[in-house]
N, C-alpha and C. Protein backbone atom coordinates (compact mmCIF):
# COMPACT_ATOMS: atom_id res chain seq x y z
N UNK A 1 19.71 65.51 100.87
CA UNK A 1 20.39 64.90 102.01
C UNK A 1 21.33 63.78 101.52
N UNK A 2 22.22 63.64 101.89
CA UNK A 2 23.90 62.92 101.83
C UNK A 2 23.28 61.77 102.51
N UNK A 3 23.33 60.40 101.45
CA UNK A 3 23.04 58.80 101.49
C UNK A 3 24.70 58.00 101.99
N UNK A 4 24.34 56.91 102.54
CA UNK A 4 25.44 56.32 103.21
C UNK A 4 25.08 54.81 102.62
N UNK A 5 26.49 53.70 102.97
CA UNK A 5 26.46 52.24 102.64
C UNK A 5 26.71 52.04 104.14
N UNK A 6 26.52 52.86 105.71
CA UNK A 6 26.54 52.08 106.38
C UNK A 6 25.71 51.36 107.48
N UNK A 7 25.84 49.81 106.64
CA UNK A 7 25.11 48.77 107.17
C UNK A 7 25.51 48.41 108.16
N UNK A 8 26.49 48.83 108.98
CA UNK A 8 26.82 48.49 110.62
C UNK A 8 27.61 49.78 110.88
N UNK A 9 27.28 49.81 112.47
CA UNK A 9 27.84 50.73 113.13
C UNK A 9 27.81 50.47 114.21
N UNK A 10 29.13 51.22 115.17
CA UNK A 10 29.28 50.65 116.65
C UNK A 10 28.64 52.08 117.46
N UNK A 11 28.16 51.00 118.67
CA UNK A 11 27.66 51.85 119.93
C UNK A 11 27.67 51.14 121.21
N UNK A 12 28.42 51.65 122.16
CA UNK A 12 28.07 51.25 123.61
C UNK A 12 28.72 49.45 123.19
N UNK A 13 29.80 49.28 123.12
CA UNK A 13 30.28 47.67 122.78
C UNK A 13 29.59 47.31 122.06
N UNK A 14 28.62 47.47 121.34
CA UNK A 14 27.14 46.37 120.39
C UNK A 14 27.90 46.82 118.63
N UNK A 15 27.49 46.06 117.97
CA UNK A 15 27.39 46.36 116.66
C UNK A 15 25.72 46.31 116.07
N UNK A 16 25.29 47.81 115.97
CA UNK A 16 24.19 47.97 115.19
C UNK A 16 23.97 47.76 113.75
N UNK A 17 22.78 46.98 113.61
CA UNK A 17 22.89 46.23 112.20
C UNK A 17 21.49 47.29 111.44
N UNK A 18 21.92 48.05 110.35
CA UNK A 18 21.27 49.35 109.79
C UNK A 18 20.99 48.87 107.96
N UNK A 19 19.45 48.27 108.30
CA UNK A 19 18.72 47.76 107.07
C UNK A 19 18.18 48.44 106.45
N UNK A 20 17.41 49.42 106.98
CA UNK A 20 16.32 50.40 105.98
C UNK A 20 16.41 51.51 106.49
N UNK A 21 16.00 52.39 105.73
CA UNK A 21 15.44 54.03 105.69
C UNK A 21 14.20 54.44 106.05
N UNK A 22 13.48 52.86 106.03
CA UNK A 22 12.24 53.01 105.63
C UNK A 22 11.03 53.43 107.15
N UNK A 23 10.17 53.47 107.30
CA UNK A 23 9.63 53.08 108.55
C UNK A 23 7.94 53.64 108.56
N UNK A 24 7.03 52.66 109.05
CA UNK A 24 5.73 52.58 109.01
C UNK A 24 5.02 53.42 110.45
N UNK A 25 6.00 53.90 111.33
CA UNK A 25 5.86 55.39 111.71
C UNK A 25 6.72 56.20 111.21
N UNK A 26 6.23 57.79 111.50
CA UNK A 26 6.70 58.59 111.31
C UNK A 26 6.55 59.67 112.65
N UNK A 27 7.41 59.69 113.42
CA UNK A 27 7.64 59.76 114.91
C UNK A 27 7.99 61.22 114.95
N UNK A 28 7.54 62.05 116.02
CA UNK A 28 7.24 63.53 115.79
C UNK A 28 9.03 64.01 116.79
N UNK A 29 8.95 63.00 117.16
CA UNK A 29 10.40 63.17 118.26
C UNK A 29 11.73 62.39 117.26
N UNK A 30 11.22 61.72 116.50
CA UNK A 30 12.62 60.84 116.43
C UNK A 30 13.99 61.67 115.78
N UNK A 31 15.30 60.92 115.86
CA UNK A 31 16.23 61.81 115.31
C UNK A 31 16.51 62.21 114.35
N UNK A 32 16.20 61.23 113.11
CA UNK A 32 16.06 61.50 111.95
C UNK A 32 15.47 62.40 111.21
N UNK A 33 14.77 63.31 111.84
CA UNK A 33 14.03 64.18 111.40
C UNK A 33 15.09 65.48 111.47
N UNK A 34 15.69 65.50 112.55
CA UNK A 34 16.48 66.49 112.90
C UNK A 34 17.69 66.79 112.35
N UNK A 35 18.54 65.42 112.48
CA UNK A 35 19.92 65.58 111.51
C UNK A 35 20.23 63.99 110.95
N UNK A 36 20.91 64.02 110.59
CA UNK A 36 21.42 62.79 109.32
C UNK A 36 22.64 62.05 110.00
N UNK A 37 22.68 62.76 111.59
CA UNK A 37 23.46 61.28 112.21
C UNK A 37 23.13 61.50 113.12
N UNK A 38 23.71 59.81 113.75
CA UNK A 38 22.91 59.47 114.96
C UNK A 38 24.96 59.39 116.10
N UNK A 39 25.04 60.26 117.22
CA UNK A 39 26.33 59.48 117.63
C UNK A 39 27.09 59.47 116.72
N UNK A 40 27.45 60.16 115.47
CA UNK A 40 28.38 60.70 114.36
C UNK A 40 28.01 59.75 113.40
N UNK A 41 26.97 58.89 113.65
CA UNK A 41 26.85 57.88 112.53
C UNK A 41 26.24 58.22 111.56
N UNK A 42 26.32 58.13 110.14
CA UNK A 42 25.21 58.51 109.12
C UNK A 42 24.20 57.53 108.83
N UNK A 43 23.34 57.35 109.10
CA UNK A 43 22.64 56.85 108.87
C UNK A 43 21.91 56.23 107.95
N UNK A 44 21.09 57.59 107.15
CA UNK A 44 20.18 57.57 106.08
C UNK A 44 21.12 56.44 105.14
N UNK A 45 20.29 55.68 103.92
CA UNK A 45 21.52 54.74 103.44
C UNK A 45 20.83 55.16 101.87
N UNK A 46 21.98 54.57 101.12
CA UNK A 46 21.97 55.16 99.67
C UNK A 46 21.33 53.78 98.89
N UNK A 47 21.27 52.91 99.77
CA UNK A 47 20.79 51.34 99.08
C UNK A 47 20.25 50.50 100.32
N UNK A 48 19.33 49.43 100.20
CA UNK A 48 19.21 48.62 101.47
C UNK A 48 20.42 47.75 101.05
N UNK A 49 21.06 46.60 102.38
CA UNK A 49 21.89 46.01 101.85
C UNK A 49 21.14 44.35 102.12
N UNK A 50 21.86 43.43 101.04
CA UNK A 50 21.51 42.09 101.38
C UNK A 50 22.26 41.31 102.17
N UNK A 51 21.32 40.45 103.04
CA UNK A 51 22.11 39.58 104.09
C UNK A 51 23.76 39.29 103.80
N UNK A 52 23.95 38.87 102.55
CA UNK A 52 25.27 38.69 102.53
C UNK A 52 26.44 40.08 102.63
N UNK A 53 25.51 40.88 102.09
CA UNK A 53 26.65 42.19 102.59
C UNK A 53 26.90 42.49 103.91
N UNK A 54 25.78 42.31 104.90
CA UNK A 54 25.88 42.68 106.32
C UNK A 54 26.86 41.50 107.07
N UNK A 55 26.30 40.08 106.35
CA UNK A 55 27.08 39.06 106.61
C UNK A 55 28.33 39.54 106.72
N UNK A 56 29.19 39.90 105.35
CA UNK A 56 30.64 39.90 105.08
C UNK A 56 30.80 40.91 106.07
N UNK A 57 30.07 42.01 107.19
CA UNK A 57 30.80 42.58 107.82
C UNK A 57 30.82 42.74 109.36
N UNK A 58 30.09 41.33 109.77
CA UNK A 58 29.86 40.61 110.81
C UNK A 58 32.06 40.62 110.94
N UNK A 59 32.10 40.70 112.55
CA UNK A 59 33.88 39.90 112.88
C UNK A 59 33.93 38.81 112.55
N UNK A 60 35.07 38.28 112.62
CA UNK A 60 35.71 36.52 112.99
C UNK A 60 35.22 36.49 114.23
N UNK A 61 35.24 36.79 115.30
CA UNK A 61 35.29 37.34 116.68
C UNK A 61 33.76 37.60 116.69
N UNK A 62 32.99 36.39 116.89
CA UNK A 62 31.48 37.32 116.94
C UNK A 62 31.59 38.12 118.66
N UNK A 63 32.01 37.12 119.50
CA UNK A 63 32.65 37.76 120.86
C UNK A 63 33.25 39.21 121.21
N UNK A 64 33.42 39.62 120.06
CA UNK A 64 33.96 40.76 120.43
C UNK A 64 32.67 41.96 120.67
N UNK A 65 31.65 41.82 119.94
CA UNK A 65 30.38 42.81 120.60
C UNK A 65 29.56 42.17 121.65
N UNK A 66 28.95 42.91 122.24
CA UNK A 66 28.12 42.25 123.50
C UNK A 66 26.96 41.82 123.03
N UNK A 67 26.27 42.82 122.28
CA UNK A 67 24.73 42.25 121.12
C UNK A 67 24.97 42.71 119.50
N UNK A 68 24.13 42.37 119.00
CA UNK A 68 24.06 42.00 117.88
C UNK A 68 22.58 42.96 117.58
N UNK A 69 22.45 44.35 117.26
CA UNK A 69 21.57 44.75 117.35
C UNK A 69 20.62 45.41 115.78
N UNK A 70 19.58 44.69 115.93
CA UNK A 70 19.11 45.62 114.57
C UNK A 70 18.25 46.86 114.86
N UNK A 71 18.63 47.53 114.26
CA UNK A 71 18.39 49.00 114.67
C UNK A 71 18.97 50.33 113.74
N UNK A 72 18.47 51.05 113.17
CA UNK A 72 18.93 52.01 112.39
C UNK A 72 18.15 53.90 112.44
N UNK A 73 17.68 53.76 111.13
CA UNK A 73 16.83 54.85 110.81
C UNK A 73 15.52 54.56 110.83
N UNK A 74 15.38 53.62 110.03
CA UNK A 74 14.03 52.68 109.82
C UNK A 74 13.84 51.59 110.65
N UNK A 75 12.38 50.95 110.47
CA UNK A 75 12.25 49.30 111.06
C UNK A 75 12.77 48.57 110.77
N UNK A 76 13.59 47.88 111.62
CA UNK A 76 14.33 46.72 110.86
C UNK A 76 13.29 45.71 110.16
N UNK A 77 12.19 45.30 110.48
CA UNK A 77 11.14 44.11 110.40
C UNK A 77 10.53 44.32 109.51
N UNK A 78 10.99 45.90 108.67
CA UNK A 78 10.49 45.52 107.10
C UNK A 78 11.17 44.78 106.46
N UNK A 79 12.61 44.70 106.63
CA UNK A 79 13.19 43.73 106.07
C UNK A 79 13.41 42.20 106.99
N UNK A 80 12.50 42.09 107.36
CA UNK A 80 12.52 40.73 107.50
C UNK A 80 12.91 39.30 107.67
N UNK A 81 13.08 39.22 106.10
CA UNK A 81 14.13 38.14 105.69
C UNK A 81 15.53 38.29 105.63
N UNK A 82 15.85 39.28 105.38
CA UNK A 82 17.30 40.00 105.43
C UNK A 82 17.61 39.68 106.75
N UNK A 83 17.13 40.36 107.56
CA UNK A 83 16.74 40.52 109.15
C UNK A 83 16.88 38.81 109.89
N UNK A 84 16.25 37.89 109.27
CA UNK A 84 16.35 36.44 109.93
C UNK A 84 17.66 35.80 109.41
N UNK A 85 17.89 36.27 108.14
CA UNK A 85 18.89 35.58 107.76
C UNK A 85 20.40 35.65 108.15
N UNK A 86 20.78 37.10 108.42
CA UNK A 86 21.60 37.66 109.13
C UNK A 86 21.56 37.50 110.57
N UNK A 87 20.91 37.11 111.17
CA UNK A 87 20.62 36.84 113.05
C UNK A 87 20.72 35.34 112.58
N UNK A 88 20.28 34.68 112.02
CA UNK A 88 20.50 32.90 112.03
C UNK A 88 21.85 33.01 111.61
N UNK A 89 23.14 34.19 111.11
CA UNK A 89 24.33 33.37 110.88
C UNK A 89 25.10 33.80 111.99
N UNK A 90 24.30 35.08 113.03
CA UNK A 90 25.24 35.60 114.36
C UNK A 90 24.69 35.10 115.17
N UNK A 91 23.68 33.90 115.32
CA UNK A 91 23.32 32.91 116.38
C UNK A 91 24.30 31.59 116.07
N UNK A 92 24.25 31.41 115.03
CA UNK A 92 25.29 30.01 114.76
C UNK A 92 26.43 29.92 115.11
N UNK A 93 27.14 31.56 115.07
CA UNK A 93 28.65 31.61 115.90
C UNK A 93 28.34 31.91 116.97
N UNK A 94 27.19 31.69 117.62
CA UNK A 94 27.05 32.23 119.09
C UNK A 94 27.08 33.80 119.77
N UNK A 95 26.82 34.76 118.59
CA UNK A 95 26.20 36.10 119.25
C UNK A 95 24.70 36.28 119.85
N UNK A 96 24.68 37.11 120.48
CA UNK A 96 23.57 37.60 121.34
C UNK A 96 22.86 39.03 120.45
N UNK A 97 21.67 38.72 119.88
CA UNK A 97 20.56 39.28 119.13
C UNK A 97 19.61 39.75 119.58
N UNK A 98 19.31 41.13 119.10
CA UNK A 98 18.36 41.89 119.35
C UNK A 98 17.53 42.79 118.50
N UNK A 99 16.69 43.52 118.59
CA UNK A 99 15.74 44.16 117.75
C UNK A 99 15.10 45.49 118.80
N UNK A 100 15.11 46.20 117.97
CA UNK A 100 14.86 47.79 118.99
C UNK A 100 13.55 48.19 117.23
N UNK A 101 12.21 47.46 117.91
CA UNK A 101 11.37 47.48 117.15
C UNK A 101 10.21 48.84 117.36
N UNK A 102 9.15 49.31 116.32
CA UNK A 102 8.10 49.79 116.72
C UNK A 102 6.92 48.60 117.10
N UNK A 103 6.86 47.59 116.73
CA UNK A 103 6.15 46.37 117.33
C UNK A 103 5.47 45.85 116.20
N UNK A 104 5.29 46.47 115.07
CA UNK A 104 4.32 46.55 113.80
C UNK A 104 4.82 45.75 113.02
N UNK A 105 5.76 44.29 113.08
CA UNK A 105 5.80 43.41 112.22
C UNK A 105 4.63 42.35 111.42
N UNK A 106 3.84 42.42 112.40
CA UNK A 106 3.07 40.89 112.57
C UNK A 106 2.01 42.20 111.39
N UNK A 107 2.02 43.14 111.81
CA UNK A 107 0.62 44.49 110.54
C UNK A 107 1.43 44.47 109.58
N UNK A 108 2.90 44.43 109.33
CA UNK A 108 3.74 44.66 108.05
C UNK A 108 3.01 43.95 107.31
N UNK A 109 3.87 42.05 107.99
CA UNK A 109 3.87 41.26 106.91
C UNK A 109 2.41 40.21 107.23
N UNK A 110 1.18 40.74 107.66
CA UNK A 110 0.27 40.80 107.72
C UNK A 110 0.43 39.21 108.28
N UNK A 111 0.73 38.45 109.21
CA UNK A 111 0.65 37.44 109.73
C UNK A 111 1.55 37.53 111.09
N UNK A 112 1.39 36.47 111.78
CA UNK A 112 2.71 36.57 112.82
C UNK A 112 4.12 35.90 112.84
N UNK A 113 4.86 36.40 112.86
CA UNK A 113 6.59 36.67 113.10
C UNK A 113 7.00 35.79 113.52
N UNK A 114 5.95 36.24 114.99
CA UNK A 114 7.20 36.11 116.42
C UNK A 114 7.66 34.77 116.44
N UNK A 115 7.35 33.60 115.95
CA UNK A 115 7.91 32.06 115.91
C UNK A 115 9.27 32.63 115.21
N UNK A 116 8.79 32.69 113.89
CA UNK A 116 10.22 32.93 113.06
C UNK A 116 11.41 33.53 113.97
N UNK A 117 11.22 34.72 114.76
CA UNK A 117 11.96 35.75 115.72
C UNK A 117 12.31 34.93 116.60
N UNK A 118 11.64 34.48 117.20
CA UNK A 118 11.88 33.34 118.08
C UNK A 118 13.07 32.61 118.02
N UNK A 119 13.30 31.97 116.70
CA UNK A 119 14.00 30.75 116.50
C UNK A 119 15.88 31.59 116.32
N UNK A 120 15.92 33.07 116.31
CA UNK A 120 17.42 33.82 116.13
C UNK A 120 17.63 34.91 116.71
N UNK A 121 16.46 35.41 117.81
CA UNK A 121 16.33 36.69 118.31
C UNK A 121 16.12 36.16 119.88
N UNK A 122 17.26 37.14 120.58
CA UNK A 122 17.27 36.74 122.44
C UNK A 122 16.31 37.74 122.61
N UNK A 123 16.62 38.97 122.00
CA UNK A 123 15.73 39.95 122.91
C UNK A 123 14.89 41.10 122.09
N UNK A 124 14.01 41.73 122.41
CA UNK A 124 13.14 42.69 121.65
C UNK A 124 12.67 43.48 122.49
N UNK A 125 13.11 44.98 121.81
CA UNK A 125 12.83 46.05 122.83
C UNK A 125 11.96 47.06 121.75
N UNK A 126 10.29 46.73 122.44
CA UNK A 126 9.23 47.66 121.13
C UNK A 126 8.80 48.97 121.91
N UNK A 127 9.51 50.14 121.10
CA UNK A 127 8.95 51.22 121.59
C UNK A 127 7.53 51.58 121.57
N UNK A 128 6.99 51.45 123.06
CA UNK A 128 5.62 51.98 123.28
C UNK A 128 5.51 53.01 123.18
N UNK A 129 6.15 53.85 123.96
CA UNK A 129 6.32 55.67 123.63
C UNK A 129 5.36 56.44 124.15
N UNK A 130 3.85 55.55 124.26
CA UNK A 130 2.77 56.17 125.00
C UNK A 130 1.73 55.20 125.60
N UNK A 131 0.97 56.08 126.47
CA UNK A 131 -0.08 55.22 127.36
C UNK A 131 -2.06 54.67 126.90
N UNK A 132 -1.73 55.21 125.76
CA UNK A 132 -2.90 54.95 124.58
C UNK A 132 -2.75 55.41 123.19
N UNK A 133 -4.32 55.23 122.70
CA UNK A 133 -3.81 54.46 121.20
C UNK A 133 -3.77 56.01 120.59
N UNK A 134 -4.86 57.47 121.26
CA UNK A 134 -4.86 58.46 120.64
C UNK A 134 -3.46 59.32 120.91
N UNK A 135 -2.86 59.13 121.69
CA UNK A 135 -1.54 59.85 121.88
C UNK A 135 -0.25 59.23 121.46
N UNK A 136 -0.72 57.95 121.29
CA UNK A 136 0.25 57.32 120.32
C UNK A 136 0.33 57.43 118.62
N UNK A 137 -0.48 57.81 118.22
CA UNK A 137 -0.85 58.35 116.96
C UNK A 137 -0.38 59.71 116.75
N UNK A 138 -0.78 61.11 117.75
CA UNK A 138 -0.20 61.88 117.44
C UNK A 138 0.77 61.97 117.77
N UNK A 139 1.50 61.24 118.34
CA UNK A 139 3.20 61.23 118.66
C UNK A 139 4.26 60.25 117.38
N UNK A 140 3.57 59.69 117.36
CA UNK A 140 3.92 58.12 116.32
C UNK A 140 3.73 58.10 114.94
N UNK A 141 2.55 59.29 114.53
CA UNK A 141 1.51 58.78 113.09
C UNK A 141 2.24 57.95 112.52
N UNK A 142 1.79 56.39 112.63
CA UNK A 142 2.10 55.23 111.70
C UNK A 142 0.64 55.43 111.27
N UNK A 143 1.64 54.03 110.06
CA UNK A 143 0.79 54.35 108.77
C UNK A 143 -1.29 53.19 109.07
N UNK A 144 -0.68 52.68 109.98
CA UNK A 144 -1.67 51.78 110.38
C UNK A 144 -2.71 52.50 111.21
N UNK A 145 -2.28 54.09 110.98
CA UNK A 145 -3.40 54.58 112.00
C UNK A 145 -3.12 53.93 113.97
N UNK A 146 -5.04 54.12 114.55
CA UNK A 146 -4.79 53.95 116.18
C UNK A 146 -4.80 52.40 116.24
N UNK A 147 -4.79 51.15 115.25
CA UNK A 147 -4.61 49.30 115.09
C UNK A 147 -3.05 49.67 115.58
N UNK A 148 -2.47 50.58 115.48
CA UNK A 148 -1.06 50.22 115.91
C UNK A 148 -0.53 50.05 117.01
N UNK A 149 -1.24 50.62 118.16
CA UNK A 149 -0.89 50.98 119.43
C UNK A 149 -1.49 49.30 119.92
N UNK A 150 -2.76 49.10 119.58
CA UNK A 150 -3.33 47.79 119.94
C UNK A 150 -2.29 46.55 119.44
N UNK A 151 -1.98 47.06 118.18
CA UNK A 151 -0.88 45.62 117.17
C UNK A 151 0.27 45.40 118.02
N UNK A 152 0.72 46.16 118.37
CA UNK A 152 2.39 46.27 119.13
C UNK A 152 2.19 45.33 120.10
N UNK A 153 1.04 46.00 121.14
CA UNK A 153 1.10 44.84 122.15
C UNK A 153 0.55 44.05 121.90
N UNK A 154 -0.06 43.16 121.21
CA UNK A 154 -0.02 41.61 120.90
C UNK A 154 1.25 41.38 120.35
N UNK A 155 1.76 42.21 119.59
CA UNK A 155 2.97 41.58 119.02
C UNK A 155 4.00 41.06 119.82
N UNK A 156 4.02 42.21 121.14
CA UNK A 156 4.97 42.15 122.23
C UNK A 156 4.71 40.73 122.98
N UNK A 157 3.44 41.17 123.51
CA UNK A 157 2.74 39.80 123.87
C UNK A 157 3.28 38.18 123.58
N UNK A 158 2.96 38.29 121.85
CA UNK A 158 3.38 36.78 121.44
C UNK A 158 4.86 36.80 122.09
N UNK A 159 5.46 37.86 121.01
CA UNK A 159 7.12 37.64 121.64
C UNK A 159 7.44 36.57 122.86
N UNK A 160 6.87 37.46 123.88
CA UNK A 160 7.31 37.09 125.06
C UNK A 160 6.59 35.49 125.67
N UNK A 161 5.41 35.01 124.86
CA UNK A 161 5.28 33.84 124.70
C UNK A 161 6.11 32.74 124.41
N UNK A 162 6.40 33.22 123.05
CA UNK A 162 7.63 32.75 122.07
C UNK A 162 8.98 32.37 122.94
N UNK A 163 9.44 32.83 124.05
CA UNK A 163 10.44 33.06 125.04
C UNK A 163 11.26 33.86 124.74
N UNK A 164 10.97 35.03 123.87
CA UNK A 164 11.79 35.84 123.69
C UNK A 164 12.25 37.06 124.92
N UNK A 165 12.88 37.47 125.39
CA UNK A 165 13.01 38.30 125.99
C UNK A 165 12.89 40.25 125.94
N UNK A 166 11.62 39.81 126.29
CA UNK A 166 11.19 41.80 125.86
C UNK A 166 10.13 42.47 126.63
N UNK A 167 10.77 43.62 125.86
CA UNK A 167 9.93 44.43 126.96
C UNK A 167 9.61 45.89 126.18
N UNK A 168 8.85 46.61 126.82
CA UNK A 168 8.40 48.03 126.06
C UNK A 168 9.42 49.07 126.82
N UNK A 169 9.74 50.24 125.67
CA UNK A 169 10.12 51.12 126.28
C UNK A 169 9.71 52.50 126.22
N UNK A 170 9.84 53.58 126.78
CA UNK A 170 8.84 54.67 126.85
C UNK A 170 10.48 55.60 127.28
N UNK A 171 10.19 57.12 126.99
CA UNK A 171 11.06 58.14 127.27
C UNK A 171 10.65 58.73 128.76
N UNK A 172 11.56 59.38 129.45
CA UNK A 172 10.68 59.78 130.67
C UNK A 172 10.23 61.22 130.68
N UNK A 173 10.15 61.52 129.41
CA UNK A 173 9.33 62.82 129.58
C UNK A 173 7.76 63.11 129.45
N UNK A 174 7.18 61.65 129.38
CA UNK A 174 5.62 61.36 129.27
C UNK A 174 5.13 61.47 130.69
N UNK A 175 6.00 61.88 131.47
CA UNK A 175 5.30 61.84 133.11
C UNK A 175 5.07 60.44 133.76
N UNK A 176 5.06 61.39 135.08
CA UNK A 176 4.82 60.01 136.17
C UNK A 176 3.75 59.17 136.32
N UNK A 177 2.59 59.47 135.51
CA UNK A 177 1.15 59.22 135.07
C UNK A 177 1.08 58.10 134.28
N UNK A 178 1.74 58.88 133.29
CA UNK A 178 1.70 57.92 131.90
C UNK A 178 2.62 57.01 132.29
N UNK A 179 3.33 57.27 132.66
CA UNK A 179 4.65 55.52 133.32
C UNK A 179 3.61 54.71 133.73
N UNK A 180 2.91 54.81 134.61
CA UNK A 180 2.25 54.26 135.56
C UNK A 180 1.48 53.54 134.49
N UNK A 181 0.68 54.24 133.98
CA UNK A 181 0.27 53.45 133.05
C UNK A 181 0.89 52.26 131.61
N UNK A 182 1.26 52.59 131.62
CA UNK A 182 2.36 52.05 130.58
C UNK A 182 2.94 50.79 131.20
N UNK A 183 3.13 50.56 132.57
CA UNK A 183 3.71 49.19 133.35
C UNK A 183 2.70 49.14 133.72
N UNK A 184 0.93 49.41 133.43
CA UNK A 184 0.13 48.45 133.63
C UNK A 184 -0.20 47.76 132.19
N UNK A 185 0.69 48.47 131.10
CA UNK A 185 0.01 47.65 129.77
C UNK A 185 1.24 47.05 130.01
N UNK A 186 2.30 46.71 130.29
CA UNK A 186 3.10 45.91 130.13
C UNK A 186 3.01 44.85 130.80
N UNK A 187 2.90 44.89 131.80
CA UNK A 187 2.10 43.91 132.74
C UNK A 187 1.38 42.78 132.55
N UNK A 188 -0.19 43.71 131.51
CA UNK A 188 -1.00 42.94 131.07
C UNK A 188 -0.39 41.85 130.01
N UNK A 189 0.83 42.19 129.21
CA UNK A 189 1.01 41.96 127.75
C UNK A 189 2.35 41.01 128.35
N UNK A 190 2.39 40.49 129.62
CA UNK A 190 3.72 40.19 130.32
C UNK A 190 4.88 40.12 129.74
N UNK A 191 5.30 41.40 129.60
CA UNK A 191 6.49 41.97 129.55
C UNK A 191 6.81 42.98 130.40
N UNK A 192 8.19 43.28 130.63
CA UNK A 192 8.50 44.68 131.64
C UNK A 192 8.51 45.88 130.53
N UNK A 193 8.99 47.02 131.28
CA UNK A 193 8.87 48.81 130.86
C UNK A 193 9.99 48.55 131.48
N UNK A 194 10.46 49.45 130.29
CA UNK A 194 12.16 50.20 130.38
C UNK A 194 12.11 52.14 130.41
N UNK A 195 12.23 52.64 130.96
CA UNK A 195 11.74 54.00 131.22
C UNK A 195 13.41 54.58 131.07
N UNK A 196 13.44 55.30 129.79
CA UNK A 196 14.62 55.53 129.43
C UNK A 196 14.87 57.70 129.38
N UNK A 197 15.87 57.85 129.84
CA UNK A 197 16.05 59.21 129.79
C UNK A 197 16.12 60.16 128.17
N UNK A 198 15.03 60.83 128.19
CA UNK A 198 15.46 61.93 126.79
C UNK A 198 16.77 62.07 126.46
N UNK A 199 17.04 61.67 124.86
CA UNK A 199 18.47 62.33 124.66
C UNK A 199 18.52 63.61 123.71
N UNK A 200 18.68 64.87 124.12
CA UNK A 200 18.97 66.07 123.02
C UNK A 200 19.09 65.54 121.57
C-alpha cells in the first residue's frame, strides 16, 4: 500500500491535522480497512510528522478554517505531545480545536490527559460506536480488550469536567435501541450523543 507526507488535509471548511497510522482499535467498519483514502485524501502516512512540520503548515490566517481538527487514520492521542504542542500554537493565534478520539488516551499514556487537553482543546468528539462493553469489542477489538468501553467513558467524563466540550458519537445503524441506550451512558458521563448517518 502507497504511504503519504500528508499531515493536513481539508474537509467541510476545517483543516484536519493527520499524526499517525497507528491506532489501539482496530474497528471492523472503519475506512481504512477498505481503501487508502478518505474524501480523495491519502491518508496512510510514510512517516509520523513532528509538531514543527504540522506547525510550518498551519495558515497565516488561522481564521481561515472553522476548526482545527485532529483526526486521521489513527488516534491522534498516541501522539500526544505532538498533539499538545501543535493545538497550544493554533490556540495562541486564536483557532478553534478539536479531537475526533476513540477515548483511550488516559489507557495509552496510562494516567490522565484530560487537564493537559483541557488547557488547548475546545472540543472532543469520542467515538462510542456501541451500547456495551461486549459489542463494543466485537465491533472495535482494541487492544485494551472490554477496560475500553468502561475507559472511554471516564475519559469522556473527566473531559467534560475539565470544561471541555464533548460528547460521544455513535452511527445510526446500531438501531433505535441501542441509541436509546447510548444517551443514557452519555447522560450518566454528562456529555451529549451525536447520532451520525452511515457513510458508504
Amino acid at each position: 500500500m502507497e504511504k503519504y507526507e500528508n499531515f493536513t488535509y481539508e474537509l467541510d471548511g476545517n483543516l484536519y491535522i493527520n499524526l499517525t497510522s497507528k491506532c489501539t482499535n482496530d474497528c471492523t467498519f472503519c475506512v481504512r480497512n477498505e481503501k487508502a483514502d478518505y474524501f480523495g485524501h491519502k491518508l496512510w502516512l510514510s512517516r509520523e510528522p513532528s509538531a514543527e512540520e504540522v506547525i510550518a503548515r498551519l495558515p497565516e490566517d488561522i481564521a481561515r478554517y472553522k476548526e482545527y481538527v485532529f483526526c486521521g487514520f489513527g488516534e491522534p492521542t498516541i501522539k500526544l505531545p505532538v498533539l499538545l504542542e501543535v493545538a497550544e500554537e493554533i490556540k495562541r493565534r486564536g483557532g478553534t480545536t478539536r479531537i475526533n478520539t476513540n477515548g483511550q488516551a488516559n489507557m495509552i499514556w496510562k494516567r490522565d490527559v484530560t487537564g493537559e487537553l483541557a488547557a488547548v482543546i475546545d472540543k472532543i468528539n469520542v467515538s462510542l460506536n456501541e451500547a456495551n462493553a461486549q459489542d463494543y469489542v466485537k465491533l472495535c477489538r482494541p487492544a485494551f480488550g472490554e477496560a475500553a468501553f468502561e475507559g472511554l467513558q471516564d475519559f469522556a467524563k473527566k473531559c467534560a469536567e475539565q470544561g471541555i466540550n464533548t460528547w460521544f458519537s455513535v452511527v445510526d445503524v446500531i438501531g433505535e435501541e441501542k441509541i436509546r441506550q447510548c444517551r443514557e451512558l452519555a447522560k450518566d458521563c454528562g456529555v451529549t450523543l451525536r447520532v451520525r448517518p452511515f457513510i458508504e
